[in-house]
Protein backbone atom coordinates (compact mmCIF):
# COMPACT_ATOMS: atom_id res chain seq x y z
CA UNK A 1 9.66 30.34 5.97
CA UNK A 2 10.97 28.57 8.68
CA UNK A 3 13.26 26.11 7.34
CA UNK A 4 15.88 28.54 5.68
CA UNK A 5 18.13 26.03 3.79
CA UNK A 6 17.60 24.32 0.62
CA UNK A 7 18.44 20.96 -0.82
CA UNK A 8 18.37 19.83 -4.43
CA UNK A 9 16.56 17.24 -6.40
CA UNK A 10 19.32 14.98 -6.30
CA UNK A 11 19.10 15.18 -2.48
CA UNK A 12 15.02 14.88 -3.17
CA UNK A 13 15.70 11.68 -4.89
CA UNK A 14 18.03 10.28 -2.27
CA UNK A 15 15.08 11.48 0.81
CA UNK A 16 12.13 9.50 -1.44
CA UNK A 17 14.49 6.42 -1.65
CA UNK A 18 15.30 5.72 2.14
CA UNK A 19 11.81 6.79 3.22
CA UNK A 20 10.31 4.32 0.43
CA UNK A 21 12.76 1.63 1.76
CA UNK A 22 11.97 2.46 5.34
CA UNK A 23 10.43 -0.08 7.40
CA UNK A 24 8.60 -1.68 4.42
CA UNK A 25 11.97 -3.76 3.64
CA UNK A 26 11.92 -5.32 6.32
CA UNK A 27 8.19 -6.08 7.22
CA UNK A 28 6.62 -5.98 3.76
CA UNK A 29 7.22 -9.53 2.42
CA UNK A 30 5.59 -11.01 4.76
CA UNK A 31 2.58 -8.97 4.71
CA UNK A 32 2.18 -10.05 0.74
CA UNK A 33 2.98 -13.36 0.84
CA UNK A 34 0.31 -13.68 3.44
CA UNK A 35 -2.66 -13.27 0.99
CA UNK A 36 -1.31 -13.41 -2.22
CA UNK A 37 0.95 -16.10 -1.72
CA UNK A 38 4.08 -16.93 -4.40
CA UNK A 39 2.46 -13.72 -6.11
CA UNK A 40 4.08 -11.35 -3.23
CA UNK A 41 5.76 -9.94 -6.11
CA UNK A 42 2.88 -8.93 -8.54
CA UNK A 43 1.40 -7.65 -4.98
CA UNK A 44 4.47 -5.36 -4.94
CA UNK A 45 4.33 -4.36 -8.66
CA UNK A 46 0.97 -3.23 -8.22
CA UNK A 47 1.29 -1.31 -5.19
CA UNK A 48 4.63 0.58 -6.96
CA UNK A 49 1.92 2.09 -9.97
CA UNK A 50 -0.28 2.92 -7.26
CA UNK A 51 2.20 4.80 -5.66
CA UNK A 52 3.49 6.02 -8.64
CA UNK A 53 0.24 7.57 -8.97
CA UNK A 54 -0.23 8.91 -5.69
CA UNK A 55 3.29 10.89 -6.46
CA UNK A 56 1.65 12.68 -9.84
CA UNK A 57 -1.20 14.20 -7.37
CA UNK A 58 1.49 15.15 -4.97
CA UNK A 59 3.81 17.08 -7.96
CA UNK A 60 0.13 18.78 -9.09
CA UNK A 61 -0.67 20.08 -5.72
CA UNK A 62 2.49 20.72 -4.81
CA UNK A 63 3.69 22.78 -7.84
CA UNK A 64 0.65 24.83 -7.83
CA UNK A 65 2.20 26.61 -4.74
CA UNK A 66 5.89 26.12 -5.00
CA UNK A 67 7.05 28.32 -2.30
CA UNK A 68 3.95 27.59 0.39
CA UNK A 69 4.07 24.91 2.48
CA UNK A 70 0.85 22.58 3.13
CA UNK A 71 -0.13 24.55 6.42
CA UNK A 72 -0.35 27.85 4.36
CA UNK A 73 -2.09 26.82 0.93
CA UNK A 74 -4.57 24.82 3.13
CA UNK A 75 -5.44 28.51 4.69
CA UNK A 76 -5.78 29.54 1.45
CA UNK A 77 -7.75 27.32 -0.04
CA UNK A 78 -10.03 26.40 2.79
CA UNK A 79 -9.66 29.48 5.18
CA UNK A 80 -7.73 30.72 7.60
CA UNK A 81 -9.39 28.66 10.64
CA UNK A 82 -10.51 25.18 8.44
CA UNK A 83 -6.94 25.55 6.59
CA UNK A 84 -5.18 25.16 10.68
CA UNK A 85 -7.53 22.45 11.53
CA UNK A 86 -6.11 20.73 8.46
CA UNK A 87 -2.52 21.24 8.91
CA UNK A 88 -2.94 20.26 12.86
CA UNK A 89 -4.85 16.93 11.55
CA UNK A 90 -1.64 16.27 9.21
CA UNK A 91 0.83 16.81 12.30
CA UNK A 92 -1.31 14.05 14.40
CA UNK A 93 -0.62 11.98 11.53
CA UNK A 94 3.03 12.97 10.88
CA UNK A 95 3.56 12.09 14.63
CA UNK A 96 1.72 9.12 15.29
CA UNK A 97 3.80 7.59 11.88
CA UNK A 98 6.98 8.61 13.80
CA UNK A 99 5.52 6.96 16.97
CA UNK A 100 4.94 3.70 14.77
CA UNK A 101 7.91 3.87 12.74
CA UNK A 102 10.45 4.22 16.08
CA UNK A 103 8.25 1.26 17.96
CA UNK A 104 9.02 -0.99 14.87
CA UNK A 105 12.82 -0.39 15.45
CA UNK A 106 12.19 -1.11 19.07
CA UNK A 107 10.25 -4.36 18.52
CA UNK A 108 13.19 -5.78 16.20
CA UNK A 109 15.98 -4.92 18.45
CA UNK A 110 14.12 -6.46 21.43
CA UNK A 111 13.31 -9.57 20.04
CA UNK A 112 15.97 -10.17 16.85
CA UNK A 113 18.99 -8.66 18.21
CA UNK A 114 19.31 -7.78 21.74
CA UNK A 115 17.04 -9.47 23.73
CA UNK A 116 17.55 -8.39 26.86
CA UNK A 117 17.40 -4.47 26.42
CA UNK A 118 14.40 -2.66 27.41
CA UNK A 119 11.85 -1.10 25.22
CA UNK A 120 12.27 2.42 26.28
CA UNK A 121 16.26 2.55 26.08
CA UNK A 122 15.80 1.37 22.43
CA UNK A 123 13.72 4.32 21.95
CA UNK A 124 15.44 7.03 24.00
CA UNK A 125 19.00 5.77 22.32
CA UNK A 126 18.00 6.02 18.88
CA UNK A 127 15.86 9.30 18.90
CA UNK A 128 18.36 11.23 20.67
CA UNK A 129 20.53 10.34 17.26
CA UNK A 130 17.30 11.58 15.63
CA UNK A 131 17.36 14.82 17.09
CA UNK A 132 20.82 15.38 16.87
CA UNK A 133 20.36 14.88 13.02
CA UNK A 134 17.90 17.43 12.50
CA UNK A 135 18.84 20.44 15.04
CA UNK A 136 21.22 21.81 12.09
CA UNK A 137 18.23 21.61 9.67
CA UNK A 138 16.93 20.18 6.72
CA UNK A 139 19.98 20.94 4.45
CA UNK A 140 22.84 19.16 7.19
CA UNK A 141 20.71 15.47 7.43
CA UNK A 142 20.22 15.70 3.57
CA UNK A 143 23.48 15.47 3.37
CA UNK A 144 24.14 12.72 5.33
CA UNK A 145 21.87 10.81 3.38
CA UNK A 146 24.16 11.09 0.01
CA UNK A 147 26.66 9.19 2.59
CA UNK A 148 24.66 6.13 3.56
CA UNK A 149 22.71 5.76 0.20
CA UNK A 150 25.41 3.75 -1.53
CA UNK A 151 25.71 1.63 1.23
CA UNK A 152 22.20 0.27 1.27
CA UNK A 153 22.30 -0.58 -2.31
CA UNK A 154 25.51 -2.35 -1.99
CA UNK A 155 24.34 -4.56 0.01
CA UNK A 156 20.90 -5.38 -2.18
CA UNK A 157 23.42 -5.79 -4.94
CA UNK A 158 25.50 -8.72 -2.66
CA UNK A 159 21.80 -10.26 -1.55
CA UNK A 160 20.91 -10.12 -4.85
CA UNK A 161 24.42 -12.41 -6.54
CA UNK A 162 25.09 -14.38 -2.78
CA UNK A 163 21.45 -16.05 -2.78
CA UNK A 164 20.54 -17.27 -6.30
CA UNK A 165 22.14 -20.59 -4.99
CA UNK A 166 19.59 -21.15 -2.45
CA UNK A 167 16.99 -19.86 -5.04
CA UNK A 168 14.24 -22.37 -6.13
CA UNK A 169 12.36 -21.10 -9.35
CA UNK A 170 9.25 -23.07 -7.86
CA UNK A 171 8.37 -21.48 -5.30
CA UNK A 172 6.73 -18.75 -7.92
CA UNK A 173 4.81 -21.20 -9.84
CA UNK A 174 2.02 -20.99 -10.30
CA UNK A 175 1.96 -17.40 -11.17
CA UNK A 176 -1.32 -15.62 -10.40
CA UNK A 177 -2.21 -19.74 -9.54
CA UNK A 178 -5.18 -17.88 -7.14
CA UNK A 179 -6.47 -15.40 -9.47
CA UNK A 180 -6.08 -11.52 -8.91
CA UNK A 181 -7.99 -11.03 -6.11
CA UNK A 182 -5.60 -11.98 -3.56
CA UNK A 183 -2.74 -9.83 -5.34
CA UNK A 184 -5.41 -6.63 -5.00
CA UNK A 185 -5.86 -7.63 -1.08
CA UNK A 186 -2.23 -8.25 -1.07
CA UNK A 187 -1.04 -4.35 -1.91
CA UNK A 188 -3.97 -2.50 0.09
CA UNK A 189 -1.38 -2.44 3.06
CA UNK A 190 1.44 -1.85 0.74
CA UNK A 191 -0.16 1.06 -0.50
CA UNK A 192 -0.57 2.13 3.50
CA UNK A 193 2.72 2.12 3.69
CA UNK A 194 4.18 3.82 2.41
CA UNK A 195 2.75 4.74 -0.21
CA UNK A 196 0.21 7.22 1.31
CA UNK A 197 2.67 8.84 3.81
CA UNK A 198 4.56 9.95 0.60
CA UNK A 199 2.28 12.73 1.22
CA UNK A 200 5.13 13.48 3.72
CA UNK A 201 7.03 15.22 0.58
CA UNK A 202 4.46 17.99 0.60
CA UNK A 203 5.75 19.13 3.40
CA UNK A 204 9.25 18.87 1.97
CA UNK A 205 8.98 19.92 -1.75
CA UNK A 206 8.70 23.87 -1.04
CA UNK A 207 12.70 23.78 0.52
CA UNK A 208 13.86 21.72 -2.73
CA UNK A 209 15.30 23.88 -5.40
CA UNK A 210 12.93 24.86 -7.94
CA UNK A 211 13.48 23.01 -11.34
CA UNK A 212 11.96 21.01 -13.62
CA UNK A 213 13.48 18.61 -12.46
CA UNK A 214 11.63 17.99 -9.34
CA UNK A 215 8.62 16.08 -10.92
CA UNK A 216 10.84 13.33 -12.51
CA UNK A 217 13.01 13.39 -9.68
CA UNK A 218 9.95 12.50 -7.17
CA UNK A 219 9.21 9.71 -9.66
CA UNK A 220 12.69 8.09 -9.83
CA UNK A 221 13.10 8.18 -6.08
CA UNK A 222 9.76 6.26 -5.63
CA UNK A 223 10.37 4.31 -8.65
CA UNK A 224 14.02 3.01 -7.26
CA UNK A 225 12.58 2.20 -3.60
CA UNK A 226 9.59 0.27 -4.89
CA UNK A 227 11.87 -1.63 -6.89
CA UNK A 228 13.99 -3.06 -4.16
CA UNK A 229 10.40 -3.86 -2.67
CA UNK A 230 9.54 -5.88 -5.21
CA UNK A 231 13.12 -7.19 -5.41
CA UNK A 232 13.52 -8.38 -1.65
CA UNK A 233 9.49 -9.75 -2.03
CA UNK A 234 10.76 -11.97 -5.26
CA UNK A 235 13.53 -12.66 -3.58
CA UNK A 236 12.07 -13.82 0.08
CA UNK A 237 9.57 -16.13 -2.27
CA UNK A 238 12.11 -17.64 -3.98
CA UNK A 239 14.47 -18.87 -1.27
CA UNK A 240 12.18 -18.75 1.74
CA UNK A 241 8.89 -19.54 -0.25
CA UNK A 242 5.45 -18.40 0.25
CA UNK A 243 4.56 -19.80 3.62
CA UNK A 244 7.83 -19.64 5.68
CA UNK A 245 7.78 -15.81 3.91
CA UNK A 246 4.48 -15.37 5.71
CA UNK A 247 4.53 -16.69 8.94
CA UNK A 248 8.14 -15.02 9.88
CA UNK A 249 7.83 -11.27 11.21
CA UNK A 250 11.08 -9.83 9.00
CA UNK A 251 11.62 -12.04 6.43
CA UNK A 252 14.36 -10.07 4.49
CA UNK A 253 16.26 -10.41 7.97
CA UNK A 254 16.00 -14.17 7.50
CA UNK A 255 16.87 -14.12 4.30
CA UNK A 256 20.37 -12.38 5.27
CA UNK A 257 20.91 -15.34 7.53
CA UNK A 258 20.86 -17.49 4.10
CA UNK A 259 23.87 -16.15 2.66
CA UNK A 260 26.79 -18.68 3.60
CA UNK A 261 29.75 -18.72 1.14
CA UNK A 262 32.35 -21.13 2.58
CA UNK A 263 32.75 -20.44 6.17
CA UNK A 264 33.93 -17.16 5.70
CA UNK A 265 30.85 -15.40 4.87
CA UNK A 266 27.79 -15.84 7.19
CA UNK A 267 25.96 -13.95 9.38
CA UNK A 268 24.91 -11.42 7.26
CA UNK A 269 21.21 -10.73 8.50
CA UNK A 270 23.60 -8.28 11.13
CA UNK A 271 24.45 -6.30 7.89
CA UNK A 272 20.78 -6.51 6.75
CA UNK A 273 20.02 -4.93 10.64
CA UNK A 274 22.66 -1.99 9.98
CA UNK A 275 21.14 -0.89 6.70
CA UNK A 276 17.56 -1.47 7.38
CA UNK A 277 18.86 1.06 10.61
CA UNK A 278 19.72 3.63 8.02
CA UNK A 279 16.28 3.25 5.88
CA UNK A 280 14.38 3.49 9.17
CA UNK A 281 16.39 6.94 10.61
CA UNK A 282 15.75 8.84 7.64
CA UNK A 283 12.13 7.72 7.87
CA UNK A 284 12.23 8.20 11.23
CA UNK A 285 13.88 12.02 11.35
CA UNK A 286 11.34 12.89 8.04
CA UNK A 287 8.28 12.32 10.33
CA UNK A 288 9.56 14.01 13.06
CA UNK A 289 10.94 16.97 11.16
CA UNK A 290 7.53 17.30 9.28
CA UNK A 291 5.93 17.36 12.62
CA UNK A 292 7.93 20.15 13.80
CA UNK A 293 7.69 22.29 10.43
CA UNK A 294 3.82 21.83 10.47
CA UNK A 295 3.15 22.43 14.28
CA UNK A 296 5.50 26.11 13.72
CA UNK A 297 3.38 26.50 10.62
CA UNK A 298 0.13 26.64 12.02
CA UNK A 299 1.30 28.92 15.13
CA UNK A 300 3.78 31.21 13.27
CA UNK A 301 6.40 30.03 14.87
CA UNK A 302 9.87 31.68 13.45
CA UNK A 303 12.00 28.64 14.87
CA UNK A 304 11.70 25.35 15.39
CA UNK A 305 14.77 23.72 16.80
CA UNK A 306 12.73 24.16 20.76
CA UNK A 307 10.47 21.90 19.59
CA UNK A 308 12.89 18.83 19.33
CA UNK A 309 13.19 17.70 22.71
CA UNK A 310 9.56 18.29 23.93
CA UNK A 311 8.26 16.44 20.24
CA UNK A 312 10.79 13.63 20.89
CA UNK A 313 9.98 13.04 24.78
CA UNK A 314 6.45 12.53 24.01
CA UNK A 315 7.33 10.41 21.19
CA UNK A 316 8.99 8.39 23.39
CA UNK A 317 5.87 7.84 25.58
CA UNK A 318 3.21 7.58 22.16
CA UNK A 319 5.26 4.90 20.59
CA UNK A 320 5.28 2.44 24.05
CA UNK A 321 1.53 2.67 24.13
CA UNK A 322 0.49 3.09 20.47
CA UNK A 323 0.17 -0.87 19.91
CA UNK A 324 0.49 -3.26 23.09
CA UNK A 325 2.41 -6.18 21.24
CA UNK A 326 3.40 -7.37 17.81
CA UNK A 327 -0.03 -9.15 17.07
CA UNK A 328 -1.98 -6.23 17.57
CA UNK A 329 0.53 -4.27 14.99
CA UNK A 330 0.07 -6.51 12.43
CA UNK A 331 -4.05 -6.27 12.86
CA UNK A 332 -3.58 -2.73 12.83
CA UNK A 333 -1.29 -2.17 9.66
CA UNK A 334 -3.02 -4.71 7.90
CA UNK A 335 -7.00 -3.73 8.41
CA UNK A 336 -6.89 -0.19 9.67
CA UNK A 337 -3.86 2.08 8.67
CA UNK A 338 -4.67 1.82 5.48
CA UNK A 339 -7.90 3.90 5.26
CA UNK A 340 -6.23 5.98 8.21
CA UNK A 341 -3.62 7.08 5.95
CA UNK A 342 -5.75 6.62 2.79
CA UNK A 343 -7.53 9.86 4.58
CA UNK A 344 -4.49 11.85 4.41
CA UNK A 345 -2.42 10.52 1.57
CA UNK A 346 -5.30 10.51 -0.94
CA UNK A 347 -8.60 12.42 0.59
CA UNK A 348 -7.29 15.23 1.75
CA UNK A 349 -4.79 16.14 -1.01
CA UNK A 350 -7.64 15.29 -3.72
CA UNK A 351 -10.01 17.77 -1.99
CA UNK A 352 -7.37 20.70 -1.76
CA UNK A 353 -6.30 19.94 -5.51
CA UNK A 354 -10.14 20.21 -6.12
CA UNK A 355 -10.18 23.16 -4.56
CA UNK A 356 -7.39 24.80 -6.29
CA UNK A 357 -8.29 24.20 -9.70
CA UNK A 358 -11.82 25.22 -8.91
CA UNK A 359 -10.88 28.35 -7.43
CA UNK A 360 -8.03 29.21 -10.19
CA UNK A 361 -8.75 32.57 -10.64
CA UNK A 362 -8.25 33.97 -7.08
CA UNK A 363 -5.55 31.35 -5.79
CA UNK A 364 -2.06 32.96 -6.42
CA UNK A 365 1.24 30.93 -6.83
């Protein structure tokens, strides 16, 4: 294989956390609230059991070749030449999320924290920390990630007893006041993302540590960063309230400017930056390093470390012109990345588990 290290489940659980958290803290309340209203929440719990669902197809596929990556069972299953084709449409999609996921950053450092900087230094800066991260491997950044994990929650946990003050139990009433419908339409994008690019894992799962462990361990990661979904969407309803949670672009990072104990504990929305910086890096250096591992995959490639630079420069240029301005983003993630990653997160996977319990008898583990 090429990735020669190995982490653990624990590690597993800690990667599924911060790539569930990952941009969707910061951008998904708003999303919800916009159609479902003061039921942003429900909209949240509904897109976790999806999810949750999407993970037990994942562990099936997955742990019917434990030690094959997604590039080689696809060979298997579909042929050598159809099998490629499939693992080079996966590392379009691996890459274009890292294009989306690093312009995100970009956009909310150029317009919520420093103004003035340029697009493209945003990008160059904070990639180069990418890269860095994942030249040692899969094992080193893992690590890392057992570091920063605590961190993030803390600060949910101070959110979570600094705003019930501000909190107004109203704002949730009625609940379900519009029916269901709008709480279905509410979680298709939620279920975009990211609940589809857990597929992501698949690429992952065959350098974690084989145990029994790794099904419930998939689960509980997923399980943990839904819940702080649904926590910062119940929590942006309640103080902000259903249409000030819609119309703002990152309402969690409003939400952090709410906090104000005495005058000796405000602006906290920079803290809410720094951690939502952490969620979005291990997103970030997943997509990339899945793009690396599946490009070597499908041309043999013994090492992938060259591929870095060459990857990230390109990324650079793909994430300036992958969506002209916010507007057009939220058009994009709300009507058409959802069936775009709907092909890959739930088509694609279906058809090869399809295809592997059909064909049983002559596909080895």
């Amino acid at each position: 294989m090429i990735e020669k290290g190995r982490i653990g489940v624990h590690q597993f659980t800690i990667l599924t956390v911060l790539f569930t958290i990952g941009s969707s803290i910061l951008i998904a309340p708003s999303g919800l609230a916009y159609d479902a209203k003061q039921d942003a929440w429900i909209a949240a719990i509904l897109g976790l059991l999806i999810g949750l669902l999407l993970v037990v197809l994942y562990l099936a596929l997955g742990q019917r070749f434990p030690q094959k990556t997604m590039v080689a069972y696809s060979e298997e299953l579909m042929g050598k030449w159809v099998g490629k084709a499939v693992g080079l449409l996966y590392f379009c999609f691996f890459f274009l999320l890292a294009a989306l996921v690093l312009r995100n950053l970009g956009d909310f450092i150029s317009t919520q924290v420093l103004v003035d900087t340029p697009l493209q230094f945003t990008h160059i800066f904070f990639l180069a920390v990418v890269i860095l991260g994942i030249r040692n491997g899969l094992e080193t950044f893992t690590r890392t990630s057992e570091i920063f994990l605590p961190w993030v929650l803390i600060f949910f946990f101070l959110m979570f007893i600094l705003l019930p003050t501000q909190m107004k139990t109203s704002n949730i009433l009625p609940i379900l006041g519009y029916g269901l419908k709008p709480v279905i339409r509410a979680s298709i994008p939620l279920i975009g993302t990211p609940y589809f690019e857990l597929v992501i894992f698949l690429v992952i799962m065959p350098f974690v540590k084989q145990t029994q462990k790794l099904g419930k361990s998939f689960l509980a990661g997923v399980s943990i960063g839904g819940c702080l979904i649904v926590i910062i969407s119940v929590l942006s309803i309640l103080v902000l309230g259903d249409d000030l949670t819609a119309v703002q672009m990152y309402p969690s990072f409003s939400l952090a400017r709410r906090i104000s104990i005495g005058s000796f504990l405000e602006r906290l929305e920079v803290i809410m930056a720094g951690i939502w910086f952490i969620t979005i890096y291990f997103k970030l250096t997943l997509c990339l390093y899945a793009s690396a591992v599946t490009l070597g995959e499908i041309f043999k490639l013994s090492e992938i470390r060259q591929l870095y630079i060459p990857l990230g420069m390109s990324l650079v240029v793909l994430s300036v012109i992958a969506y002209p301005n916010a507007a057009y983003f939220i058009q994009f993630a709300s009507k058409i990345w959802v069936f775009f990653s709907g092909t890959f997160g739930l088509i694609i996977p279906l058809l090869l588990f399809l295809l592997a319990i059909f064909r049983k008898k002559t596909v080895g583990q």
